[in-house]
C-alpha atoms as a PDB file:
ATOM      1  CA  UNK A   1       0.000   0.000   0.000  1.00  0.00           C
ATOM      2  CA  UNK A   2       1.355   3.196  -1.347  1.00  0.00           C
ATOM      3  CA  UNK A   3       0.060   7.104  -0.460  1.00  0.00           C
ATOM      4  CA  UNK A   4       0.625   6.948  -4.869  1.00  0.00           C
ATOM      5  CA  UNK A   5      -2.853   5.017  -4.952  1.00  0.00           C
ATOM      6  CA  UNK A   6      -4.769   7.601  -4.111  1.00  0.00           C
ATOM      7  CA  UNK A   7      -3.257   9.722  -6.680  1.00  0.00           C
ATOM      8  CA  UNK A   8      -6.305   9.034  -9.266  1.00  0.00           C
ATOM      9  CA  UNK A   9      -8.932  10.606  -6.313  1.00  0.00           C
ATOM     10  CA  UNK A  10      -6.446  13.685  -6.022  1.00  0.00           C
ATOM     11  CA  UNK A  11      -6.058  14.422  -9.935  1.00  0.00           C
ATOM     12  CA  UNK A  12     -10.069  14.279 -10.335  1.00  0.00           C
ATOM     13  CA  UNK A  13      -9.989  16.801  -8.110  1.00  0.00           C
ATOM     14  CA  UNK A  14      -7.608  19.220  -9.601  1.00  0.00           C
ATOM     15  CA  UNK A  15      -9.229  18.629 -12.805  1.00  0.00           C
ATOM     16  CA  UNK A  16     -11.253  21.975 -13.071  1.00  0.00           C
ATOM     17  CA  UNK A  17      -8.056  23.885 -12.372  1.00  0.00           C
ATOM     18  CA  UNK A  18      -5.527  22.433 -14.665  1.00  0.00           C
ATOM     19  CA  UNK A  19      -8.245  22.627 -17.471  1.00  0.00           C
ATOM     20  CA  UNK A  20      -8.177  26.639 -16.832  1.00  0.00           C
ATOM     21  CA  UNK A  21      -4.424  26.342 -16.666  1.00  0.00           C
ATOM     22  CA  UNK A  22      -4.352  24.824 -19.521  1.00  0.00           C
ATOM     23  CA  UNK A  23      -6.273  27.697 -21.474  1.00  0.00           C
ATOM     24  CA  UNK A  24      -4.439  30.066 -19.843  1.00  0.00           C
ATOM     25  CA  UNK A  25      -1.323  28.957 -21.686  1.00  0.00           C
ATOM     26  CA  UNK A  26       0.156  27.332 -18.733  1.00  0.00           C
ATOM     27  CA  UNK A  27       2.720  24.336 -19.836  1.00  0.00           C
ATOM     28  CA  UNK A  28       3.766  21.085 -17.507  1.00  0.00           C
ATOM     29  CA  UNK A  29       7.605  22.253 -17.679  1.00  0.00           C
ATOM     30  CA  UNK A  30       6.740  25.702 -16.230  1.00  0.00           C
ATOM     31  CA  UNK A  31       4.999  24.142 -13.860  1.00  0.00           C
ATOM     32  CA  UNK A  32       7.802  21.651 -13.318  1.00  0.00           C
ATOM     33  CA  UNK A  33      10.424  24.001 -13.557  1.00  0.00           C
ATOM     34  CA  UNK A  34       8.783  26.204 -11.139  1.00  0.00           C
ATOM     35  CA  UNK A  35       7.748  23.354  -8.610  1.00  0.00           C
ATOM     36  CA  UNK A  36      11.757  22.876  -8.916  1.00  0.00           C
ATOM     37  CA  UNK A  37      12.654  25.870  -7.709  1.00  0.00           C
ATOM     38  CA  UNK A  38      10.548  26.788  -4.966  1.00  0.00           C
ATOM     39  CA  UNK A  39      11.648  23.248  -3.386  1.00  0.00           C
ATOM     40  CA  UNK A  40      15.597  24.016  -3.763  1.00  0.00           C
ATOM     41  CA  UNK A  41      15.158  27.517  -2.290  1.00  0.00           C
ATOM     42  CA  UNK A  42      12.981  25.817   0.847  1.00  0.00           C
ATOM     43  CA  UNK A  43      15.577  23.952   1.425  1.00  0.00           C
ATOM     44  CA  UNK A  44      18.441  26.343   1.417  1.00  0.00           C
ATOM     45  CA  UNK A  45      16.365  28.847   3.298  1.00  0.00           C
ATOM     46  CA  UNK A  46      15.943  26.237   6.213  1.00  0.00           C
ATOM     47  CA  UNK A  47      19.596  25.533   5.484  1.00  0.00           C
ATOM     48  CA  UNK A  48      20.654  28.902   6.646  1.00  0.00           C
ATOM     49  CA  UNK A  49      18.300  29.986   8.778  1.00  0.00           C
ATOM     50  CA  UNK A  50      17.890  26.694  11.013  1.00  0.00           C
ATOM     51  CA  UNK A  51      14.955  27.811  13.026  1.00  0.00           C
ATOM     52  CA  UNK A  52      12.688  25.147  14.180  1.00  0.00           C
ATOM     53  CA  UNK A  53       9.798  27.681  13.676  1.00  0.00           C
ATOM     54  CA  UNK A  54      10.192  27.366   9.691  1.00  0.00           C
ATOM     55  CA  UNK A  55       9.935  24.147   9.580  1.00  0.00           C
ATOM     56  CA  UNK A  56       6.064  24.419   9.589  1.00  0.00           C
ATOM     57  CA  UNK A  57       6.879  25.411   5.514  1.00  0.00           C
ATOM     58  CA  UNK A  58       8.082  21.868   5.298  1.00  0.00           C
ATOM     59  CA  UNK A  59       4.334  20.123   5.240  1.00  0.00           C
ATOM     60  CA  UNK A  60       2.733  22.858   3.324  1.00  0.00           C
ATOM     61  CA  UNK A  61       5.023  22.964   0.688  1.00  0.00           C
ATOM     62  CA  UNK A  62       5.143  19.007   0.326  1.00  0.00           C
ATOM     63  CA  UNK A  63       1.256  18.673  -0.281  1.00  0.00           C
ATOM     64  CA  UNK A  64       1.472  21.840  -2.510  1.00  0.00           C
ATOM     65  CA  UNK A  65       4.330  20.432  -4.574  1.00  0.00           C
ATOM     66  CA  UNK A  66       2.406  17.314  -4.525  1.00  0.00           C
ATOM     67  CA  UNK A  67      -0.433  18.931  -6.344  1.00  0.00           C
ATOM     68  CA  UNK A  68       1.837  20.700  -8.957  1.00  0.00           C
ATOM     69  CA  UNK A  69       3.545  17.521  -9.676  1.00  0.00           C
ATOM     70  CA  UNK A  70      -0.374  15.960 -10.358  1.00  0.00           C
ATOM     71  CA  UNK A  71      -1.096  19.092 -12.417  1.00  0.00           C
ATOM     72  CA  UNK A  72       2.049  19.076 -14.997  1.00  0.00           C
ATOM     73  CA  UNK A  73       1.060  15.069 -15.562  1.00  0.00           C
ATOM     74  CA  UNK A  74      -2.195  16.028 -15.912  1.00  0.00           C
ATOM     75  CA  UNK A  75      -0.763  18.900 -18.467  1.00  0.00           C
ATOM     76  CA  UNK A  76       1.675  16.708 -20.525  1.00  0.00           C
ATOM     77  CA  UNK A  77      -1.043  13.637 -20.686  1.00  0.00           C
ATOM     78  CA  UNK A  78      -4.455  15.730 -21.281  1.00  0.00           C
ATOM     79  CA  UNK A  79      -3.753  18.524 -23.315  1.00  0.00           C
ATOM     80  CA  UNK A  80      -0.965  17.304 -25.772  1.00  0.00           C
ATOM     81  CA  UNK A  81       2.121  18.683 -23.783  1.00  0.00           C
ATOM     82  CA  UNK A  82       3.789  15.376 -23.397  1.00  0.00           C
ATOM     83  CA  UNK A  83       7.673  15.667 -24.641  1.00  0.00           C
ATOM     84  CA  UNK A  84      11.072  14.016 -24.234  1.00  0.00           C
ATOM     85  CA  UNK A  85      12.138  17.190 -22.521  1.00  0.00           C
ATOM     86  CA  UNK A  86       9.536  17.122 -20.011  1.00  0.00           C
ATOM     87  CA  UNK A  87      10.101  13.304 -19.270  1.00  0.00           C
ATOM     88  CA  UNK A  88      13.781  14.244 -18.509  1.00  0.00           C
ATOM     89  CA  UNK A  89      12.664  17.160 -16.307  1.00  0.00           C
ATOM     90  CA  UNK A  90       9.921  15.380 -14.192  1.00  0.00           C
ATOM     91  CA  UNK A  91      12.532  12.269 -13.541  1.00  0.00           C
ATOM     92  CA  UNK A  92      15.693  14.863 -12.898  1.00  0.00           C
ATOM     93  CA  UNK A  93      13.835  17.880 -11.091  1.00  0.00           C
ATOM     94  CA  UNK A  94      11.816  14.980  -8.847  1.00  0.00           C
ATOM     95  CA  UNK A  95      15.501  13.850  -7.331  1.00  0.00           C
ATOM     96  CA  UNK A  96      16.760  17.260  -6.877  1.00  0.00           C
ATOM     97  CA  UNK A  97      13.847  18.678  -4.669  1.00  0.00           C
ATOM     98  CA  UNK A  98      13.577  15.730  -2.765  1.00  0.00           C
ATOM     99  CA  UNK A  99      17.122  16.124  -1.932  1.00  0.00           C
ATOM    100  CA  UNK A 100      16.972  19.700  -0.988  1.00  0.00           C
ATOM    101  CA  UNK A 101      13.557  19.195   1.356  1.00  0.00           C
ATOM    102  CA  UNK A 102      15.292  16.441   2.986  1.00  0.00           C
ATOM    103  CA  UNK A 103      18.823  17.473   3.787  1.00  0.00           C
ATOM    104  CA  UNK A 104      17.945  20.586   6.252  1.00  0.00           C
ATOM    105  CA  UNK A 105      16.780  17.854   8.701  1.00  0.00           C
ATOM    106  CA  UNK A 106      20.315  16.599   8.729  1.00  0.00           C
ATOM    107  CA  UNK A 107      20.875  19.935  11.331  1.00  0.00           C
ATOM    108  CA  UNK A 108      17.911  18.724  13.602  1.00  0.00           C
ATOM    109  CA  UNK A 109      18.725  16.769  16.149  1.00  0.00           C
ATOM    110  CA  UNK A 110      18.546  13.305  16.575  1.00  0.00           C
ATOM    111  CA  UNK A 111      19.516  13.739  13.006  1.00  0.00           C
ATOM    112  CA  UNK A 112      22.206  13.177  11.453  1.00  0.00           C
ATOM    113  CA  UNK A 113      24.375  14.091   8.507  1.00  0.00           C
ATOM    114  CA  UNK A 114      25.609  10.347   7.647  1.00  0.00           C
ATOM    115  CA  UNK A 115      21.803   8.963   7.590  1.00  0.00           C
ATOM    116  CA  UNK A 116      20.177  11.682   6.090  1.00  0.00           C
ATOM    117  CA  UNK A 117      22.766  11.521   3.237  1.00  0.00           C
ATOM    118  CA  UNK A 118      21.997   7.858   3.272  1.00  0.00           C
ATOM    119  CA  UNK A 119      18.500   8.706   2.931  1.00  0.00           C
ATOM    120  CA  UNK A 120      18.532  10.522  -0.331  1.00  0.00           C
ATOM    121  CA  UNK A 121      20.855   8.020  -1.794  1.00  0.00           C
ATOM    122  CA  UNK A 122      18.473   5.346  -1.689  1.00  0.00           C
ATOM    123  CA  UNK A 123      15.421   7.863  -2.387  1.00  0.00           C
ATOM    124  CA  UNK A 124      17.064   8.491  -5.798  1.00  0.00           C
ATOM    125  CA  UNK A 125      17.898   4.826  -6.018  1.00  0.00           C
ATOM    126  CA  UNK A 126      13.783   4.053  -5.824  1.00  0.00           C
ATOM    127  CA  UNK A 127      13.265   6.766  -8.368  1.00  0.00           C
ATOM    128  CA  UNK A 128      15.890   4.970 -10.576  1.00  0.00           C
ATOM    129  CA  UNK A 129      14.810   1.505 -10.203  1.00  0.00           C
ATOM    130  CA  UNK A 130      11.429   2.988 -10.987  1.00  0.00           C
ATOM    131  CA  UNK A 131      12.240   4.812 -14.548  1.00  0.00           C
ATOM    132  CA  UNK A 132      15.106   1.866 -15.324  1.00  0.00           C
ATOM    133  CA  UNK A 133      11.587  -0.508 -16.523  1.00  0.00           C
ATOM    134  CA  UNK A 134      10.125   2.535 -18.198  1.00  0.00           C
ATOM    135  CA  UNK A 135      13.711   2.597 -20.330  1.00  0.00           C
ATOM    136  CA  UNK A 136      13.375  -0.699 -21.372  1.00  0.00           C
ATOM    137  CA  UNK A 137      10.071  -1.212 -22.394  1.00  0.00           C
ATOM    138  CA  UNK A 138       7.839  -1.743 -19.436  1.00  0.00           C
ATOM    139  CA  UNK A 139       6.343   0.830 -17.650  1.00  0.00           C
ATOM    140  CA  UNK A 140       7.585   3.630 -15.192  1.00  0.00           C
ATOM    141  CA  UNK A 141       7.280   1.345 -11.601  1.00  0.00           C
ATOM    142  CA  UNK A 142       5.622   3.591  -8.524  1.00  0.00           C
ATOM    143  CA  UNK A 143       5.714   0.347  -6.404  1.00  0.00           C
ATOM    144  CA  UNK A 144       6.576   0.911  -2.203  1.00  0.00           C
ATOM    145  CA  UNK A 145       6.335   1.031   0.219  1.00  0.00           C
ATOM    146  CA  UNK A 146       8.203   4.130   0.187  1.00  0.00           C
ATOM    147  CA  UNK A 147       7.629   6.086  -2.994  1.00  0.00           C
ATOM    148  CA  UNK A 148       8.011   9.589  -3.283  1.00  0.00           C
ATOM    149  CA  UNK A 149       4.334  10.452  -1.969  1.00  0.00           C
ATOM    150  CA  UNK A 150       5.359   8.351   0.874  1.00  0.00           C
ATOM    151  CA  UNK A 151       8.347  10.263   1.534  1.00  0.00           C
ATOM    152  CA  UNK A 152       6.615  13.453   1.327  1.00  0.00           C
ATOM    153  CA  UNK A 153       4.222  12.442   3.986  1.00  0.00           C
ATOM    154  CA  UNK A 154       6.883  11.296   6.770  1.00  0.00           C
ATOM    155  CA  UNK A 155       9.050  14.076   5.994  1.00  0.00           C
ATOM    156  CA  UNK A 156       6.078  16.453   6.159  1.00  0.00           C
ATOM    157  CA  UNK A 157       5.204  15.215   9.686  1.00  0.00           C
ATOM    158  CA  UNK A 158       8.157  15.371  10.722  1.00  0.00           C
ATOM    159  CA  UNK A 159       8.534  19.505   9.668  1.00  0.00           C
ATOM    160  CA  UNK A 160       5.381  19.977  11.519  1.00  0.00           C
ATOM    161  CA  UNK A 161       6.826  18.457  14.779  1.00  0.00           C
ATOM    162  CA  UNK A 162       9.857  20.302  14.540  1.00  0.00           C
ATOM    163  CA  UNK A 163       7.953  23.296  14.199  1.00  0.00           C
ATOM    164  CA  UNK A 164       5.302  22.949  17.073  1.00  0.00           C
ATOM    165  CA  UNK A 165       8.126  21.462  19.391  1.00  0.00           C
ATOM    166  CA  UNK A 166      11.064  23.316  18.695  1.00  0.00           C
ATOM    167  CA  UNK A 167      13.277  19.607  18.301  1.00  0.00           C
ATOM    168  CA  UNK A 168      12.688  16.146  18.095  1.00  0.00           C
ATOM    169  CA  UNK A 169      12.685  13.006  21.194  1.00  0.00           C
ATOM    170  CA  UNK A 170      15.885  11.472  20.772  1.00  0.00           C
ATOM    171  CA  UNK A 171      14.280   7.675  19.911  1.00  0.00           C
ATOM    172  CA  UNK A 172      13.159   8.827  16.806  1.00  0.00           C
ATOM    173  CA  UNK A 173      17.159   8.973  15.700  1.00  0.00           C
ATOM    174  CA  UNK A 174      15.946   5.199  14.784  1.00  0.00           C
ATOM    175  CA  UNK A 175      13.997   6.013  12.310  1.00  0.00           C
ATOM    176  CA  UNK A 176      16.644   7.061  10.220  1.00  0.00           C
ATOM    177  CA  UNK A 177      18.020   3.546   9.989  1.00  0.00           C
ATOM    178  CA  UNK A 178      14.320   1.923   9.455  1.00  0.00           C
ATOM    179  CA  UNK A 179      13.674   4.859   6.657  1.00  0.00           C
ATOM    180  CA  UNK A 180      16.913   3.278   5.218  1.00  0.00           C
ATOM    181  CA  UNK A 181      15.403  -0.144   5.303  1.00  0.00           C
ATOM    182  CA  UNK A 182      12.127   0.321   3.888  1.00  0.00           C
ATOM    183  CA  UNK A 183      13.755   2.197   0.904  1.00  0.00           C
ATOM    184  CA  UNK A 184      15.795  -0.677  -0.053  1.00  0.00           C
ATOM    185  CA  UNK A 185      12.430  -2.480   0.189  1.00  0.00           C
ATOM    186  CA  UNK A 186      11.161  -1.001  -2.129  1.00  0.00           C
ATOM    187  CA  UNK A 187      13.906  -0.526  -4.931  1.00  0.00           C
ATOM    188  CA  UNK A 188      13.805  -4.188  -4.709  1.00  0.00           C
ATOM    189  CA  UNK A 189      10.111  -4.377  -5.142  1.00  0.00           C
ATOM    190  CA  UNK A 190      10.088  -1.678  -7.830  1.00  0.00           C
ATOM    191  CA  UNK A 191      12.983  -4.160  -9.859  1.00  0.00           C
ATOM    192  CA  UNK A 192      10.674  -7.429  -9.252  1.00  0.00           C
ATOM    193  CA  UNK A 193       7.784  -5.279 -10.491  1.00  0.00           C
ATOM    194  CA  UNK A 194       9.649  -4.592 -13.872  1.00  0.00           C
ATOM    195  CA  UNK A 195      10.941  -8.133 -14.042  1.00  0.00           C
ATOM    196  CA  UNK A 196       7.747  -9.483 -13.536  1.00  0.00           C
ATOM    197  CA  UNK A 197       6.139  -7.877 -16.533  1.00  0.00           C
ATOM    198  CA  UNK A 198       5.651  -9.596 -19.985  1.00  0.00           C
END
Protein backbone atom coordinates (compact mmCIF):
# COMPACT_ATOMS: atom_id res chain seq x y z
CA UNK A 1 0.00 0.00 0.00
CA UNK A 2 1.36 3.20 -1.35
CA UNK A 3 0.06 7.10 -0.46
CA UNK A 4 0.62 6.95 -4.87
CA UNK A 5 -2.85 5.02 -4.95
CA UNK A 6 -4.77 7.60 -4.11
CA UNK A 7 -3.26 9.72 -6.68
CA UNK A 8 -6.30 9.03 -9.27
CA UNK A 9 -8.93 10.61 -6.31
CA UNK A 10 -6.45 13.68 -6.02
CA UNK A 11 -6.06 14.42 -9.93
CA UNK A 12 -10.07 14.28 -10.34
CA UNK A 13 -9.99 16.80 -8.11
CA UNK A 14 -7.61 19.22 -9.60
CA UNK A 15 -9.23 18.63 -12.81
CA UNK A 16 -11.25 21.97 -13.07
CA UNK A 17 -8.06 23.88 -12.37
CA UNK A 18 -5.53 22.43 -14.66
CA UNK A 19 -8.25 22.63 -17.47
CA UNK A 20 -8.18 26.64 -16.83
CA UNK A 21 -4.42 26.34 -16.67
CA UNK A 22 -4.35 24.82 -19.52
CA UNK A 23 -6.27 27.70 -21.47
CA UNK A 24 -4.44 30.07 -19.84
CA UNK A 25 -1.32 28.96 -21.69
CA UNK A 26 0.16 27.33 -18.73
CA UNK A 27 2.72 24.34 -19.84
CA UNK A 28 3.77 21.09 -17.51
CA UNK A 29 7.61 22.25 -17.68
CA UNK A 30 6.74 25.70 -16.23
CA UNK A 31 5.00 24.14 -13.86
CA UNK A 32 7.80 21.65 -13.32
CA UNK A 33 10.42 24.00 -13.56
CA UNK A 34 8.78 26.20 -11.14
CA UNK A 35 7.75 23.35 -8.61
CA UNK A 36 11.76 22.88 -8.92
CA UNK A 37 12.65 25.87 -7.71
CA UNK A 38 10.55 26.79 -4.97
CA UNK A 39 11.65 23.25 -3.39
CA UNK A 40 15.60 24.02 -3.76
CA UNK A 41 15.16 27.52 -2.29
CA UNK A 42 12.98 25.82 0.85
CA UNK A 43 15.58 23.95 1.42
CA UNK A 44 18.44 26.34 1.42
CA UNK A 45 16.36 28.85 3.30
CA UNK A 46 15.94 26.24 6.21
CA UNK A 47 19.60 25.53 5.48
CA UNK A 48 20.65 28.90 6.65
CA UNK A 49 18.30 29.99 8.78
CA UNK A 50 17.89 26.69 11.01
CA UNK A 51 14.96 27.81 13.03
CA UNK A 52 12.69 25.15 14.18
CA UNK A 53 9.80 27.68 13.68
CA UNK A 54 10.19 27.37 9.69
CA UNK A 55 9.93 24.15 9.58
CA UNK A 56 6.06 24.42 9.59
CA UNK A 57 6.88 25.41 5.51
CA UNK A 58 8.08 21.87 5.30
CA UNK A 59 4.33 20.12 5.24
CA UNK A 60 2.73 22.86 3.32
CA UNK A 61 5.02 22.96 0.69
CA UNK A 62 5.14 19.01 0.33
CA UNK A 63 1.26 18.67 -0.28
CA UNK A 64 1.47 21.84 -2.51
CA UNK A 65 4.33 20.43 -4.57
CA UNK A 66 2.41 17.31 -4.53
CA UNK A 67 -0.43 18.93 -6.34
CA UNK A 68 1.84 20.70 -8.96
CA UNK A 69 3.54 17.52 -9.68
CA UNK A 70 -0.37 15.96 -10.36
CA UNK A 71 -1.10 19.09 -12.42
CA UNK A 72 2.05 19.08 -15.00
CA UNK A 73 1.06 15.07 -15.56
CA UNK A 74 -2.19 16.03 -15.91
CA UNK A 75 -0.76 18.90 -18.47
CA UNK A 76 1.67 16.71 -20.53
CA UNK A 77 -1.04 13.64 -20.69
CA UNK A 78 -4.45 15.73 -21.28
CA UNK A 79 -3.75 18.52 -23.32
CA UNK A 80 -0.96 17.30 -25.77
CA UNK A 81 2.12 18.68 -23.78
CA UNK A 82 3.79 15.38 -23.40
CA UNK A 83 7.67 15.67 -24.64
CA UNK A 84 11.07 14.02 -24.23
CA UNK A 85 12.14 17.19 -22.52
CA UNK A 86 9.54 17.12 -20.01
CA UNK A 87 10.10 13.30 -19.27
CA UNK A 88 13.78 14.24 -18.51
CA UNK A 89 12.66 17.16 -16.31
CA UNK A 90 9.92 15.38 -14.19
CA UNK A 91 12.53 12.27 -13.54
CA UNK A 92 15.69 14.86 -12.90
CA UNK A 93 13.83 17.88 -11.09
CA UNK A 94 11.82 14.98 -8.85
CA UNK A 95 15.50 13.85 -7.33
CA UNK A 96 16.76 17.26 -6.88
CA UNK A 97 13.85 18.68 -4.67
CA UNK A 98 13.58 15.73 -2.76
CA UNK A 99 17.12 16.12 -1.93
CA UNK A 100 16.97 19.70 -0.99
CA UNK A 101 13.56 19.20 1.36
CA UNK A 102 15.29 16.44 2.99
CA UNK A 103 18.82 17.47 3.79
CA UNK A 104 17.94 20.59 6.25
CA UNK A 105 16.78 17.85 8.70
CA UNK A 106 20.32 16.60 8.73
CA UNK A 107 20.87 19.94 11.33
CA UNK A 108 17.91 18.72 13.60
CA UNK A 109 18.73 16.77 16.15
CA UNK A 110 18.55 13.31 16.57
CA UNK A 111 19.52 13.74 13.01
CA UNK A 112 22.21 13.18 11.45
CA UNK A 113 24.37 14.09 8.51
CA UNK A 114 25.61 10.35 7.65
CA UNK A 115 21.80 8.96 7.59
CA UNK A 116 20.18 11.68 6.09
CA UNK A 117 22.77 11.52 3.24
CA UNK A 118 22.00 7.86 3.27
CA UNK A 119 18.50 8.71 2.93
CA UNK A 120 18.53 10.52 -0.33
CA UNK A 121 20.86 8.02 -1.79
CA UNK A 122 18.47 5.35 -1.69
CA UNK A 123 15.42 7.86 -2.39
CA UNK A 124 17.06 8.49 -5.80
CA UNK A 125 17.90 4.83 -6.02
CA UNK A 126 13.78 4.05 -5.82
CA UNK A 127 13.27 6.77 -8.37
CA UNK A 128 15.89 4.97 -10.58
CA UNK A 129 14.81 1.51 -10.20
CA UNK A 130 11.43 2.99 -10.99
CA UNK A 131 12.24 4.81 -14.55
CA UNK A 132 15.11 1.87 -15.32
CA UNK A 133 11.59 -0.51 -16.52
CA UNK A 134 10.13 2.54 -18.20
CA UNK A 135 13.71 2.60 -20.33
CA UNK A 136 13.38 -0.70 -21.37
CA UNK A 137 10.07 -1.21 -22.39
CA UNK A 138 7.84 -1.74 -19.44
CA UNK A 139 6.34 0.83 -17.65
CA UNK A 140 7.59 3.63 -15.19
CA UNK A 141 7.28 1.34 -11.60
CA UNK A 142 5.62 3.59 -8.52
CA UNK A 143 5.71 0.35 -6.40
CA UNK A 144 6.58 0.91 -2.20
CA UNK A 145 6.34 1.03 0.22
CA UNK A 146 8.20 4.13 0.19
CA UNK A 147 7.63 6.09 -2.99
CA UNK A 148 8.01 9.59 -3.28
CA UNK A 149 4.33 10.45 -1.97
CA UNK A 150 5.36 8.35 0.87
CA UNK A 151 8.35 10.26 1.53
CA UNK A 152 6.62 13.45 1.33
CA UNK A 153 4.22 12.44 3.99
CA UNK A 154 6.88 11.30 6.77
CA UNK A 155 9.05 14.08 5.99
CA UNK A 156 6.08 16.45 6.16
CA UNK A 157 5.20 15.21 9.69
CA UNK A 158 8.16 15.37 10.72
CA UNK A 159 8.53 19.51 9.67
CA UNK A 160 5.38 19.98 11.52
CA UNK A 161 6.83 18.46 14.78
CA UNK A 162 9.86 20.30 14.54
CA UNK A 163 7.95 23.30 14.20
CA UNK A 164 5.30 22.95 17.07
CA UNK A 165 8.13 21.46 19.39
CA UNK A 166 11.06 23.32 18.69
CA UNK A 167 13.28 19.61 18.30
CA UNK A 168 12.69 16.15 18.10
CA UNK A 169 12.69 13.01 21.19
CA UNK A 170 15.89 11.47 20.77
CA UNK A 171 14.28 7.68 19.91
CA UNK A 172 13.16 8.83 16.81
CA UNK A 173 17.16 8.97 15.70
CA UNK A 174 15.95 5.20 14.78
CA UNK A 175 14.00 6.01 12.31
CA UNK A 176 16.64 7.06 10.22
CA UNK A 177 18.02 3.55 9.99
CA UNK A 178 14.32 1.92 9.45
CA UNK A 179 13.67 4.86 6.66
CA UNK A 180 16.91 3.28 5.22
CA UNK A 181 15.40 -0.14 5.30
CA UNK A 182 12.13 0.32 3.89
CA UNK A 183 13.75 2.20 0.90
CA UNK A 184 15.80 -0.68 -0.05
CA UNK A 185 12.43 -2.48 0.19
CA UNK A 186 11.16 -1.00 -2.13
CA UNK A 187 13.91 -0.53 -4.93
CA UNK A 188 13.80 -4.19 -4.71
CA UNK A 189 10.11 -4.38 -5.14
CA UNK A 190 10.09 -1.68 -7.83
CA UNK A 191 12.98 -4.16 -9.86
CA UNK A 192 10.67 -7.43 -9.25
CA UNK A 193 7.78 -5.28 -10.49
CA UNK A 194 9.65 -4.59 -13.87
CA UNK A 195 10.94 -8.13 -14.04
CA UNK A 196 7.75 -9.48 -13.54
CA UNK A 197 6.14 -7.88 -16.53
CA UNK A 198 5.65 -9.60 -19.99
Amino acid sequence: MSVYQLKSRFQTTLRPLVNRLAAAGVTANQVTLAAAAVSIMLGVFLFLRQDARWFVLVPIWFFLRMALNAIDGMLAREHGQKSLLGAYLNEMTDVVSDAALYLPFAFVAPFSLGWIAAIVFLATLTEFAGVTGAANGRTRRYDGPMGKSDRAVVFGVLGAWVSVAGMLPGWLFWLQPLLCIVLILTVVNRIRGGLAET
